[in-house]
PDB file of N, CA and C in Angstrom:
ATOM      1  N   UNK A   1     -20.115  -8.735 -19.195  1.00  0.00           N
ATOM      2  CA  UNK A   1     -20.649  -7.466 -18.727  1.00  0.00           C
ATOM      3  C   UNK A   1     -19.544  -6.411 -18.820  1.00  0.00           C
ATOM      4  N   UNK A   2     -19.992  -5.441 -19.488  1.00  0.00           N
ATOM      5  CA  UNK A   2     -18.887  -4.052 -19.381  1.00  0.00           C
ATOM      6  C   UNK A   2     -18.197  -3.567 -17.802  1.00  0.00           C
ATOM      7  N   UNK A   3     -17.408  -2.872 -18.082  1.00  0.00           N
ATOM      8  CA  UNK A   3     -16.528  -2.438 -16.770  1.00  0.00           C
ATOM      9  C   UNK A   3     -17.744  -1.302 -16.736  1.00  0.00           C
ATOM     10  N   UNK A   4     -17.888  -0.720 -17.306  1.00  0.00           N
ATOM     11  CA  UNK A   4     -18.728   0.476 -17.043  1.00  0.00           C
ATOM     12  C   UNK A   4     -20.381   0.272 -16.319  1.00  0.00           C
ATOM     13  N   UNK A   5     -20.733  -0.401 -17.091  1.00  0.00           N
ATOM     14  CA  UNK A   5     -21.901  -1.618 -15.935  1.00  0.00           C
ATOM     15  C   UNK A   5     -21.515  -1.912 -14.260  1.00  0.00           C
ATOM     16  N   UNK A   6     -20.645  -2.840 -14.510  1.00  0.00           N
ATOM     17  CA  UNK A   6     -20.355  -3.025 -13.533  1.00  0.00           C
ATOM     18  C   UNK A   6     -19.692  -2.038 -12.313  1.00  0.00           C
ATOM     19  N   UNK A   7     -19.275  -1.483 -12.389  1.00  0.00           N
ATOM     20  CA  UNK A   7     -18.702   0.401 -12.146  1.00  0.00           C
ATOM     21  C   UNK A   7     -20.379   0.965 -11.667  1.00  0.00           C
ATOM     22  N   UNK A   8     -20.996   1.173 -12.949  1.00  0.00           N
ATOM     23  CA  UNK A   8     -22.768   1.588 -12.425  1.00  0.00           C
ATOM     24  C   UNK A   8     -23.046   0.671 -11.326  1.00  0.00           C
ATOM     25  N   UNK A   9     -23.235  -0.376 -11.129  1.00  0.00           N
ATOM     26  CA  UNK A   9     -24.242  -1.329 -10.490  1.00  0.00           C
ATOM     27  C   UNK A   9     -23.368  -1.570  -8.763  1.00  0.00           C
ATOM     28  N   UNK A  10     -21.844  -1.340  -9.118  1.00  0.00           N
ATOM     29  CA  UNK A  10     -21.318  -1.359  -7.285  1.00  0.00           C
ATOM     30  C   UNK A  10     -21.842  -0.112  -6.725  1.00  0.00           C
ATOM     31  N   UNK A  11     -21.271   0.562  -7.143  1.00  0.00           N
ATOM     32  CA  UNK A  11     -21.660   2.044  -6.538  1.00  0.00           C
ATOM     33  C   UNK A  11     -23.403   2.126  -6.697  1.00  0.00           C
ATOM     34  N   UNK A  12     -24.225   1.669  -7.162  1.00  0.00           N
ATOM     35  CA  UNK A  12     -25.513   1.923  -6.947  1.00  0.00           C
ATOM     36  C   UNK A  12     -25.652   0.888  -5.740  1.00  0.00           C
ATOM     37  N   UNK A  13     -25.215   0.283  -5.786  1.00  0.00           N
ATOM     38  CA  UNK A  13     -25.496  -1.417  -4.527  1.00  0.00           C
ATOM     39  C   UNK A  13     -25.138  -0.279  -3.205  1.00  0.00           C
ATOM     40  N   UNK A  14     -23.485   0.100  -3.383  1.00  0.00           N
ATOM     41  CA  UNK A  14     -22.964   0.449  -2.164  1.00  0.00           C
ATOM     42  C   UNK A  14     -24.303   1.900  -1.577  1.00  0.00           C
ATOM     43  N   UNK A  15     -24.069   2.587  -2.148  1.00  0.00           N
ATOM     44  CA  UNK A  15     -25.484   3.637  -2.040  1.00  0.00           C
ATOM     45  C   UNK A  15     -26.274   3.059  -1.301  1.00  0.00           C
ATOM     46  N   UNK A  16     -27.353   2.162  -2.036  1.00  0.00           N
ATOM     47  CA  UNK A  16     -28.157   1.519  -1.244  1.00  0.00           C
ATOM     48  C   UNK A  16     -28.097   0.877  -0.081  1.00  0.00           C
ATOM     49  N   UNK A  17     -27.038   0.158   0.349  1.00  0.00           N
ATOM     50  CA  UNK A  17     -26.652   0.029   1.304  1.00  0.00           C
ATOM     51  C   UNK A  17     -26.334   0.928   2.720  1.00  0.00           C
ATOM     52  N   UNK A  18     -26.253   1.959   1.878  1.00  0.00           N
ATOM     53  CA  UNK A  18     -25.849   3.509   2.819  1.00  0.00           C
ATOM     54  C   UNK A  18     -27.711   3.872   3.429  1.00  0.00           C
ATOM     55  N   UNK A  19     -28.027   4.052   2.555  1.00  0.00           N
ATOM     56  CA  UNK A  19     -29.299   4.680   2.657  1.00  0.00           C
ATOM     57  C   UNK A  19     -30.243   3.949   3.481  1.00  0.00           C
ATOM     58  N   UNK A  20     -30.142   2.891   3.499  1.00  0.00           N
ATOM     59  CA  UNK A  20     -30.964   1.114   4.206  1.00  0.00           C
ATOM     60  C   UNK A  20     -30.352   0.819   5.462  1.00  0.00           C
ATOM     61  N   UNK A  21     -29.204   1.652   5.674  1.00  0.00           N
ATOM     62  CA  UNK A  21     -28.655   1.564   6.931  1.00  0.00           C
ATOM     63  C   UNK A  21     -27.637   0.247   6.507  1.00  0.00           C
ATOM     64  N   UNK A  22     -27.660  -0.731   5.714  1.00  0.00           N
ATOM     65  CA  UNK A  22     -27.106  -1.686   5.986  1.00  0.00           C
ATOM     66  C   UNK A  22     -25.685  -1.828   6.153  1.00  0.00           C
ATOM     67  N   UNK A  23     -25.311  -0.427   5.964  1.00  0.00           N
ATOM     68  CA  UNK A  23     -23.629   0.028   5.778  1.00  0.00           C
ATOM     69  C   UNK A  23     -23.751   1.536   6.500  1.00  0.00           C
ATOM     70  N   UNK A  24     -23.246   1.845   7.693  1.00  0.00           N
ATOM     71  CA  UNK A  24     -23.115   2.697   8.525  1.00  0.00           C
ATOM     72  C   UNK A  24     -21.671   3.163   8.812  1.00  0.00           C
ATOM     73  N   UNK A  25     -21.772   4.710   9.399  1.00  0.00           N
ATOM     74  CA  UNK A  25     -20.447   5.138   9.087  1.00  0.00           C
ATOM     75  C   UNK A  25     -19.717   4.624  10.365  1.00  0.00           C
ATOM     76  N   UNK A  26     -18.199   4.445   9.599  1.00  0.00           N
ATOM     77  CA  UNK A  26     -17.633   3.719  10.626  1.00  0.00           C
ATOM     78  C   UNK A  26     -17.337   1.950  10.261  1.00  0.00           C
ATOM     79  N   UNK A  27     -18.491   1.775   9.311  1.00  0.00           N
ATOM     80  CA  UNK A  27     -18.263   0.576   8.798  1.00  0.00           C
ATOM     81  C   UNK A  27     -17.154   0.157   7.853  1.00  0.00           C
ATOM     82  N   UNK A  28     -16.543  -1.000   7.998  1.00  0.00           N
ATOM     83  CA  UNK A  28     -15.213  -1.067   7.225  1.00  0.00           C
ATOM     84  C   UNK A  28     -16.039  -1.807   6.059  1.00  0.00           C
ATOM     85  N   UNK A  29     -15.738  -1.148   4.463  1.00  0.00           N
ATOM     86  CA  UNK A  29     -16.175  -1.951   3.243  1.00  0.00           C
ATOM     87  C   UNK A  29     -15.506  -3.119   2.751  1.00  0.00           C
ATOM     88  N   UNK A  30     -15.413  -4.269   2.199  1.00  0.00           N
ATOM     89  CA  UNK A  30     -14.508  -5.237   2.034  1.00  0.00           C
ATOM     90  C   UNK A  30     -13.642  -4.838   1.207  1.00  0.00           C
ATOM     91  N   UNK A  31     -12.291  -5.231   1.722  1.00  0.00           N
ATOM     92  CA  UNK A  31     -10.871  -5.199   0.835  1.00  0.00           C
ATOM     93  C   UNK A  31     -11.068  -5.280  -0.675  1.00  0.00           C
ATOM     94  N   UNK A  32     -10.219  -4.379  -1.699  1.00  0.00           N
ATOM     95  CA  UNK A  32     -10.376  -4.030  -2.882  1.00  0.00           C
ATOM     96  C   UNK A  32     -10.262  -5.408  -3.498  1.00  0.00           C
ATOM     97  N   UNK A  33      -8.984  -6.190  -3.250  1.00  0.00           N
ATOM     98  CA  UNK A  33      -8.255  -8.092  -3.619  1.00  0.00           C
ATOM     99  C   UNK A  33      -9.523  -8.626  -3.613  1.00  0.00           C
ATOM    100  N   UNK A  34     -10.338  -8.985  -2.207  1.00  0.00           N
ATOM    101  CA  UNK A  34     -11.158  -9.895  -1.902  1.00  0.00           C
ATOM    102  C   UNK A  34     -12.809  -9.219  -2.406  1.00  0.00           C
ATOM    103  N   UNK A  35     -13.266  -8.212  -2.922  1.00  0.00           N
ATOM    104  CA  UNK A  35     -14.385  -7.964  -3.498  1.00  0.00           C
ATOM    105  C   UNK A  35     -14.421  -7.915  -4.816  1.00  0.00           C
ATOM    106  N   UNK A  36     -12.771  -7.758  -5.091  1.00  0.00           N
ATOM    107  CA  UNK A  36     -12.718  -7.980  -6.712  1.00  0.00           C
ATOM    108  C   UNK A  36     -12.568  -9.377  -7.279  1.00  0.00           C
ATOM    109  N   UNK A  37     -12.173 -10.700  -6.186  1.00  0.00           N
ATOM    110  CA  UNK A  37     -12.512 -11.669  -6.168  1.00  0.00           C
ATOM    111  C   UNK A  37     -13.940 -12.558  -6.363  1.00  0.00           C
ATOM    112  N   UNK A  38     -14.434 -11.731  -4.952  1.00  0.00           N
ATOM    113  CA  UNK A  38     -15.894 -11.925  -5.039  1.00  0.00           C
ATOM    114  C   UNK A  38     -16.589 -12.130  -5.645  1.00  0.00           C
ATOM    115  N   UNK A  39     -16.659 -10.901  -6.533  1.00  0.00           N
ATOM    116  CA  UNK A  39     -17.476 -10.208  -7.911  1.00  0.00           C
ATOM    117  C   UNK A  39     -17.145 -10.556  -8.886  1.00  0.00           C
ATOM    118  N   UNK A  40     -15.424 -11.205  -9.169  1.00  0.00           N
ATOM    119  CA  UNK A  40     -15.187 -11.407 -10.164  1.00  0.00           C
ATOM    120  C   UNK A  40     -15.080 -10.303 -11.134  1.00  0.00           C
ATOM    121  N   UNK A  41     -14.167  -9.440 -10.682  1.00  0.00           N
ATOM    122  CA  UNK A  41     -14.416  -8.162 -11.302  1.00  0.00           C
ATOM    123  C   UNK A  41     -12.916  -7.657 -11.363  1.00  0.00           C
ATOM    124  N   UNK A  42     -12.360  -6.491 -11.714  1.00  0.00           N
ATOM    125  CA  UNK A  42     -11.270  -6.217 -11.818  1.00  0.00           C
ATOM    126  C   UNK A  42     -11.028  -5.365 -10.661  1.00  0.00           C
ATOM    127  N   UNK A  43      -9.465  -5.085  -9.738  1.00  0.00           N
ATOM    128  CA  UNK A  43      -9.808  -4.392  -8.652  1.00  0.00           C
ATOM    129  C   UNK A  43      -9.959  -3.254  -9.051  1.00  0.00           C
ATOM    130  N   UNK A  44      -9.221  -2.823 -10.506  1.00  0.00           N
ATOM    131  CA  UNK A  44      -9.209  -1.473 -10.562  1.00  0.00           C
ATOM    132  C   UNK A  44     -10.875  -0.912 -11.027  1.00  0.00           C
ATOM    133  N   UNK A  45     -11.975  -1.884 -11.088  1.00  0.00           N
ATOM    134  CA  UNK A  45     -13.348  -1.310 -11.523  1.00  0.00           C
ATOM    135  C   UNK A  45     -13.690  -1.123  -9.594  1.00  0.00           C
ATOM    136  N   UNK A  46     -13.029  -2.218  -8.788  1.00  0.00           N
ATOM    137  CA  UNK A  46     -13.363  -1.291  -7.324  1.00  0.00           C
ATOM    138  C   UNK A  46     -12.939   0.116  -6.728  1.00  0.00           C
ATOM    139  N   UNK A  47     -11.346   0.201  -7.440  1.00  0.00           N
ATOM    140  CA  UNK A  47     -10.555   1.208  -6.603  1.00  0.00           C
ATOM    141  C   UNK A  47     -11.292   2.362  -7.248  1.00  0.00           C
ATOM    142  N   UNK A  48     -12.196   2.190  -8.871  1.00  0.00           N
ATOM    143  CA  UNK A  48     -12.750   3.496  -9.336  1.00  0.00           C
ATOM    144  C   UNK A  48     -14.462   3.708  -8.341  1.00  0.00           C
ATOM    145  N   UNK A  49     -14.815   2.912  -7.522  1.00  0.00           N
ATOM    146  CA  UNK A  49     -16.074   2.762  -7.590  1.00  0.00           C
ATOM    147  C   UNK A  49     -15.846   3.562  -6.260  1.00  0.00           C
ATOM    148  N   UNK A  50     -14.766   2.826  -5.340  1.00  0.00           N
ATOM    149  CA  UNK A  50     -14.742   3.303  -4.157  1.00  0.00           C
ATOM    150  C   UNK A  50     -14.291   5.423  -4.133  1.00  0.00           C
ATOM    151  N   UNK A  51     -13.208   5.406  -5.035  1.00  0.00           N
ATOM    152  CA  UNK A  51     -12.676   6.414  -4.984  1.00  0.00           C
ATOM    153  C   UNK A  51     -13.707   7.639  -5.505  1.00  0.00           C
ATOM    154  N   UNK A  52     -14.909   7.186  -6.419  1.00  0.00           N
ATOM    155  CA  UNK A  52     -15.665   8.008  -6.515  1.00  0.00           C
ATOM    156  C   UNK A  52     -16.435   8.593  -5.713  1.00  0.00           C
ATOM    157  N   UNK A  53     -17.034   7.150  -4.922  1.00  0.00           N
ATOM    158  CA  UNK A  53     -17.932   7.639  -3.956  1.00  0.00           C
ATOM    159  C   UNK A  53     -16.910   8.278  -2.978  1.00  0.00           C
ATOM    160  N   UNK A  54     -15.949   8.241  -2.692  1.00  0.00           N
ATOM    161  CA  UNK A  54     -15.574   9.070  -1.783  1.00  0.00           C
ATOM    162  C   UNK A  54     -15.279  10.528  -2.476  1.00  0.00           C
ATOM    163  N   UNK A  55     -15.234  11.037  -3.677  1.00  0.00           N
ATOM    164  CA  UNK A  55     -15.193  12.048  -4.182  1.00  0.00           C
ATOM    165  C   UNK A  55     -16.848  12.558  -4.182  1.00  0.00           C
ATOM    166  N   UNK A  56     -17.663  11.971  -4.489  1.00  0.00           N
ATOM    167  CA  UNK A  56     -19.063  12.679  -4.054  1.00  0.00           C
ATOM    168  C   UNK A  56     -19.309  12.655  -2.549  1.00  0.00           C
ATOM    169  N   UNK A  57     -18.592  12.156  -1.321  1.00  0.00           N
ATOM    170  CA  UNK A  57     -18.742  12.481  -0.239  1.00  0.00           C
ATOM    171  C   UNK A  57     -19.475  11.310   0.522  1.00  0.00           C
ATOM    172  N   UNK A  58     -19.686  10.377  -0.248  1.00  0.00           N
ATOM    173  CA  UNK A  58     -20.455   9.256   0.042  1.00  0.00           C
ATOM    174  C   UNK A  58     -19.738   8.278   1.216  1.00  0.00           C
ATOM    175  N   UNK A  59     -18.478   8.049   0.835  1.00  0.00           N
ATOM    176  CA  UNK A  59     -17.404   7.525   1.527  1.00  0.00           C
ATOM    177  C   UNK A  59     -16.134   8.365   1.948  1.00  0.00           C
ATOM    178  N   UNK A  60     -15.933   7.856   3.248  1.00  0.00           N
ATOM    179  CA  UNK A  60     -14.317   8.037   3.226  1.00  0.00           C
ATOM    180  C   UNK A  60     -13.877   7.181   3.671  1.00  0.00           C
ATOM    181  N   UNK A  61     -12.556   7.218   2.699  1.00  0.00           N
ATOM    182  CA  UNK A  61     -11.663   6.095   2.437  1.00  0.00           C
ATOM    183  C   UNK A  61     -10.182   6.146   3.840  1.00  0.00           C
ATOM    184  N   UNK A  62     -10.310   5.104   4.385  1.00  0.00           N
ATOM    185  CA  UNK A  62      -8.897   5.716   5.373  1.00  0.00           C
ATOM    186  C   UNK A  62      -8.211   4.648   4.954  1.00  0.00           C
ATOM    187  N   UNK A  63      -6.739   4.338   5.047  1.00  0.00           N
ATOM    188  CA  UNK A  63      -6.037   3.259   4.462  1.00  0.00           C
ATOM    189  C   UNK A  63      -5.687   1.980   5.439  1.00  0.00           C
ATOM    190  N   UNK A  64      -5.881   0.479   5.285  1.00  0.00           N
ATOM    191  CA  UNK A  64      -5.972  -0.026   6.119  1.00  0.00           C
ATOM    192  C   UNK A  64      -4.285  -0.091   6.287  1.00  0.00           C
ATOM    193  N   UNK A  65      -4.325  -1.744   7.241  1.00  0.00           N
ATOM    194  CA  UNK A  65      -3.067  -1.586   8.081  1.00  0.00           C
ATOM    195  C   UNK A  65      -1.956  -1.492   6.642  1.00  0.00           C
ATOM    196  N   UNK A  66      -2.296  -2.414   5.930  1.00  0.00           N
ATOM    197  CA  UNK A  66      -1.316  -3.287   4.919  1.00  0.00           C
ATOM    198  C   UNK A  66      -0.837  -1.699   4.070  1.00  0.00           C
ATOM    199  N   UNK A  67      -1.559  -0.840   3.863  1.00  0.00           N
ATOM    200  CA  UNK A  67      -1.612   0.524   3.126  1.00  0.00           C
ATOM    201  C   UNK A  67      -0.574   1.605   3.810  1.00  0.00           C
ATOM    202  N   UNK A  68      -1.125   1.541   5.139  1.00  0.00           N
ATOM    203  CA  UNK A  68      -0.131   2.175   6.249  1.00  0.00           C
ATOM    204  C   UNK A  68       1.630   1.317   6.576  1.00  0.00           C
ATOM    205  N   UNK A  69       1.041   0.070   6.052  1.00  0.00           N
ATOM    206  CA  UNK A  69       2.646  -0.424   5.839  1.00  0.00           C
ATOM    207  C   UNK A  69       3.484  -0.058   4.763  1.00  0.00           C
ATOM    208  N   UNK A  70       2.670  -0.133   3.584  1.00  0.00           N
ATOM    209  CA  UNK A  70       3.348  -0.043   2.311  1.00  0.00           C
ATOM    210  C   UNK A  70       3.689   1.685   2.087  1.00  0.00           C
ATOM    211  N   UNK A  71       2.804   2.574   2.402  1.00  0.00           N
ATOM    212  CA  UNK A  71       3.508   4.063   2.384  1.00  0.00           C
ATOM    213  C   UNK A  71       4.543   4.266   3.439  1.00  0.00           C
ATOM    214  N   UNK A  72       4.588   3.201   4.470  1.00  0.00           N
ATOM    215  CA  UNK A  72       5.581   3.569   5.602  1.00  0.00           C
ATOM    216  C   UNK A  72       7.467   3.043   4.700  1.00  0.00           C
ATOM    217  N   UNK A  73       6.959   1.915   4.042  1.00  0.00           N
ATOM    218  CA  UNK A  73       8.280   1.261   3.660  1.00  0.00           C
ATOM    219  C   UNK A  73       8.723   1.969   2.267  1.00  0.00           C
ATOM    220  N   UNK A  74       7.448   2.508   1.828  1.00  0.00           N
ATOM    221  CA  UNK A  74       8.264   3.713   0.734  1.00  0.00           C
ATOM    222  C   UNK A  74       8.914   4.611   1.035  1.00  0.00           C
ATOM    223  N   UNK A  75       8.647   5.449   2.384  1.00  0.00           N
ATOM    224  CA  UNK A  75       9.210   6.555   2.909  1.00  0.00           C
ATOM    225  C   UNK A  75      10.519   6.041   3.352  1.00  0.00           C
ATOM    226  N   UNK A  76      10.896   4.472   3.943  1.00  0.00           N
ATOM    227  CA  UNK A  76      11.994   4.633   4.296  1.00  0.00           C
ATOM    228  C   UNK A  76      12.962   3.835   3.189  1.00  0.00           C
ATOM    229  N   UNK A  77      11.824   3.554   2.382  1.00  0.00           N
ATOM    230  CA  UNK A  77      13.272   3.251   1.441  1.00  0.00           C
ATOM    231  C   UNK A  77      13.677   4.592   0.676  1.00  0.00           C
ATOM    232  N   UNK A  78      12.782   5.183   0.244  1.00  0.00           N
ATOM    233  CA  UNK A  78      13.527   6.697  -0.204  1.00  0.00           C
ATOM    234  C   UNK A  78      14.291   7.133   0.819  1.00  0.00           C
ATOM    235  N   UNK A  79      13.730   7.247   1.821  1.00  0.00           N
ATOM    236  CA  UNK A  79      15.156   7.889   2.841  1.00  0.00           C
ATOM    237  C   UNK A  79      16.006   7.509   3.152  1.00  0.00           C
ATOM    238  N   UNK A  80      16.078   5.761   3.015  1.00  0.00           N
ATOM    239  CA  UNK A  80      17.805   5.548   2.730  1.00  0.00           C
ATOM    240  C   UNK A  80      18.538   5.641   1.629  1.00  0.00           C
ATOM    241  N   UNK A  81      17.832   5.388   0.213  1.00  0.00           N
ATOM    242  CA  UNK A  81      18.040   5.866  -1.004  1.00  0.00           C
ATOM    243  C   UNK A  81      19.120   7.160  -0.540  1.00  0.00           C
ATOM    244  N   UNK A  82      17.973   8.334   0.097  1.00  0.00           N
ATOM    245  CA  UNK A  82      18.714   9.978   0.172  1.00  0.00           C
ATOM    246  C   UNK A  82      20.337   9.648   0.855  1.00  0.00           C
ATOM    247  N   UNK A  83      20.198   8.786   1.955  1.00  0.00           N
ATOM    248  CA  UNK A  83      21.017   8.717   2.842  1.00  0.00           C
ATOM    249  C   UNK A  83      22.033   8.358   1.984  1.00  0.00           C
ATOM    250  N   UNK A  84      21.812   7.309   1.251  1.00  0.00           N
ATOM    251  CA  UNK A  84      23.079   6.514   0.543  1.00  0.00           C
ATOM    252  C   UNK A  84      23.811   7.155  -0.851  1.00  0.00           C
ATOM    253  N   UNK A  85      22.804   8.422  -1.392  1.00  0.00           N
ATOM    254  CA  UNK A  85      23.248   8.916  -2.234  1.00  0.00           C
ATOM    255  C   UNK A  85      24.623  10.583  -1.901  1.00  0.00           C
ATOM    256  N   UNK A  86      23.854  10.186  -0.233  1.00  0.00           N
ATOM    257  CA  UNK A  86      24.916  11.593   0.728  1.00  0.00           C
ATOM    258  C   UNK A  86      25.996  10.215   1.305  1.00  0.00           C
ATOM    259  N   UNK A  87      26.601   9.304   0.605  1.00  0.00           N
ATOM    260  CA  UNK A  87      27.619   8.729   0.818  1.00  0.00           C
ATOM    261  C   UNK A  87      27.662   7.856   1.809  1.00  0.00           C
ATOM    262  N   UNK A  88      26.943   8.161   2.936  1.00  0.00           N
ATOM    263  CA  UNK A  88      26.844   7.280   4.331  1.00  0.00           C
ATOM    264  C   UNK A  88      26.710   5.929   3.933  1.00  0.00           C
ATOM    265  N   UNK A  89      27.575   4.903   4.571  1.00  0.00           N
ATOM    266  CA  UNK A  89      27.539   3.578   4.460  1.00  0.00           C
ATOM    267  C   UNK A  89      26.470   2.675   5.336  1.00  0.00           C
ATOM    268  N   UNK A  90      26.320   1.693   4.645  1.00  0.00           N
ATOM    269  CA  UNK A  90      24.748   0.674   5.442  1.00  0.00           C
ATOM    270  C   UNK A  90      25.057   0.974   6.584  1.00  0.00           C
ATOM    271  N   UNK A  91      26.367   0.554   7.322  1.00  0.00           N
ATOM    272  CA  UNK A  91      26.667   0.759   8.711  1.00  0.00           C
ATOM    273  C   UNK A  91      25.900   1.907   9.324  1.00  0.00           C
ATOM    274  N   UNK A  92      26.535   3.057   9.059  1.00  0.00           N
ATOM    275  CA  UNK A  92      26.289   4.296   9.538  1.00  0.00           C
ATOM    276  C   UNK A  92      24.893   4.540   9.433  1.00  0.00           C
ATOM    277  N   UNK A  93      24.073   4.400   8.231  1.00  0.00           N
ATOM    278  CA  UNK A  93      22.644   4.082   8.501  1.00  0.00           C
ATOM    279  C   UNK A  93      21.914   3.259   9.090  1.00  0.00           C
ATOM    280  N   UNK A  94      22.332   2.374   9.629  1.00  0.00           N
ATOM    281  CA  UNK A  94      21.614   1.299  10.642  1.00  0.00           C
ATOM    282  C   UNK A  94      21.824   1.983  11.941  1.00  0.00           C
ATOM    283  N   UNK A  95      23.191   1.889  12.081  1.00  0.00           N
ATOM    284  CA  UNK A  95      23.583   2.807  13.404  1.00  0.00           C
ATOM    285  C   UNK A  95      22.745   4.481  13.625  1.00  0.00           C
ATOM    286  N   UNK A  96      22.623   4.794  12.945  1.00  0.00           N
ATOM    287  CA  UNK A  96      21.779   6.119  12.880  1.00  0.00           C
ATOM    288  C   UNK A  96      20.353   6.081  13.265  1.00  0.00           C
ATOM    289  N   UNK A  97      19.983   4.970  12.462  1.00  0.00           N
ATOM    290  CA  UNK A  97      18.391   5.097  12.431  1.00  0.00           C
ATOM    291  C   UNK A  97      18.137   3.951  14.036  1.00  0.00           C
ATOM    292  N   UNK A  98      18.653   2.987  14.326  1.00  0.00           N
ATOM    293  CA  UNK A  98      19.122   2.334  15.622  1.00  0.00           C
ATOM    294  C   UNK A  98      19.108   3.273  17.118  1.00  0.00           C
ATOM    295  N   UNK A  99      19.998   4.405  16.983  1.00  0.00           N
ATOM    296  CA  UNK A  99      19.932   5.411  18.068  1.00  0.00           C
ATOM    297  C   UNK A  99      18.861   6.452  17.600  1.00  0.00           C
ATOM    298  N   UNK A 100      18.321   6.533  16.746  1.00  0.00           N
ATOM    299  CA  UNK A 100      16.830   7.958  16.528  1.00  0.00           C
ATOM    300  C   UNK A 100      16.481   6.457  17.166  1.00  0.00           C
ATOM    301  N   UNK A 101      15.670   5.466  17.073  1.00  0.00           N
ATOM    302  CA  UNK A 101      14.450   4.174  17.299  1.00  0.00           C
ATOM    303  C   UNK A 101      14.586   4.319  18.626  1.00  0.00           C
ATOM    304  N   UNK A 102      15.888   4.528  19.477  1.00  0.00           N
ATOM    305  CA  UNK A 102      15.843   3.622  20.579  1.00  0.00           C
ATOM    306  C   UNK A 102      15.911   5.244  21.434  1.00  0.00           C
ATOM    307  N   UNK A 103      15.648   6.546  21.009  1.00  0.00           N
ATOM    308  CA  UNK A 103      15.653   7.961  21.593  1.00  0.00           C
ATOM    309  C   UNK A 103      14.485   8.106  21.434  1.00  0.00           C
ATOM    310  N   UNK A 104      13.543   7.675  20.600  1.00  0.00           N
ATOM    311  CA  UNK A 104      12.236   7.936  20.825  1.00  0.00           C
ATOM    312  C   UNK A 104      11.555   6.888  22.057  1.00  0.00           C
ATOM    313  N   UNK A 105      11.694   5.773  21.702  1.00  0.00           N
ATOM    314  CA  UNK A 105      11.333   5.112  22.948  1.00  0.00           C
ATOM    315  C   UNK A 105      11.668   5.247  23.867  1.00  0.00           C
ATOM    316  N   UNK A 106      12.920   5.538  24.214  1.00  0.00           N
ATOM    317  CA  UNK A 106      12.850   6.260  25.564  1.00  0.00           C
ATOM    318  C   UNK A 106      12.268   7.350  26.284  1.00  0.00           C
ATOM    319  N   UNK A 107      12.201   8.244  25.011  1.00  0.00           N
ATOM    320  CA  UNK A 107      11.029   9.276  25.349  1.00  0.00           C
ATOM    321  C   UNK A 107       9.875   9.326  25.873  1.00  0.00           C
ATOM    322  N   UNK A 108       9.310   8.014  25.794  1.00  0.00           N
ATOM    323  CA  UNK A 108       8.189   7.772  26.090  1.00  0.00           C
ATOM    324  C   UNK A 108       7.009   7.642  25.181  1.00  0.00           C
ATOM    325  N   UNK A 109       5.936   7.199  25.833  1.00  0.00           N
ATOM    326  CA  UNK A 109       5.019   6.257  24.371  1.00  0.00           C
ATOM    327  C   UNK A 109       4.414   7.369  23.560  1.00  0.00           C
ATOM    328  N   UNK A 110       4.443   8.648  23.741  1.00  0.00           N
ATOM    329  CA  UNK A 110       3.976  10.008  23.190  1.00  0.00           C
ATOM    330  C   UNK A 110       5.049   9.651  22.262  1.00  0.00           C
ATOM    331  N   UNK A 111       5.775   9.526  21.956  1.00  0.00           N
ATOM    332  CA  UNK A 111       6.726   9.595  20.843  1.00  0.00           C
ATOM    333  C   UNK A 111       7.610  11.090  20.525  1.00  0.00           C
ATOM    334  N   UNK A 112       7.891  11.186  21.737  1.00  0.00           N
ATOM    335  CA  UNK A 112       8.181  12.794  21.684  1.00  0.00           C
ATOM    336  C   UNK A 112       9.758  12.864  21.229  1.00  0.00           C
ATOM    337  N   UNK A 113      10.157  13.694  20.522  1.00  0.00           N
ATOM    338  CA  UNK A 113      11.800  13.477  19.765  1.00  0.00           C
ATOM    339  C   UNK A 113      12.898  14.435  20.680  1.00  0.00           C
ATOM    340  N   UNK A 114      13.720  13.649  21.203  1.00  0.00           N
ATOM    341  CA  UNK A 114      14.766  14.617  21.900  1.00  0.00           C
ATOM    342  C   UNK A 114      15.560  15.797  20.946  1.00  0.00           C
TER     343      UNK A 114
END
């Protein structure tokens, strides 16, 4: 079966599902890995199926935990990248980022920055 078929026939399923109630907002859709498993399909014919319907308004997409991990550990590896290219040694960056961690928590669970 073509990618393009298959591309037609999720997004017509997921639709239907919308419309039948059987998928309500708020509902979490199954993981891109495990439906592209499922289906036997490629993830990237999900990540286009999902990302569309959320471009016609059908869906919105929020990122789960594993997503919120992986943009979190990009941000801080670029920012030690920055750090290490302004000379500061591992030390001084552990120690740095060690006293910001342990000034916010003290702040309290608002996360408010001294």
């Amino acid at each position: 079966m073509s990618t393009g078929l298959l591309y037609g026939q999720l997004v017509k399923q997921i639709k239907h599902a919308i419309e039948t109630c059987a998928l309500i907002p708020g509902d979490q859709l199954p993981g891109i890995r495990a439906l592209s498993q499922q289906l036997v399909v490629s993830p990237t014919t999900i990540v286009k199926a999902y990302t569309g319907l959320e471009h016609e308004g059908v869906l919105e997409l929020r990122q789960g935990a594993a997503g919120r991990l992986q943009a979190a550990k990009e941000q801080v590896h670029e920012f030690v990248r920055k750090l290490r290219a302004r000379g500061l040694t591992e030390a001084e960056i552990r120690r740095l980022f060690e006293a910001e961690f342990t000034s916010v928590l003290d702040a309290g669970a608002e996360g408010i920055h001294r």
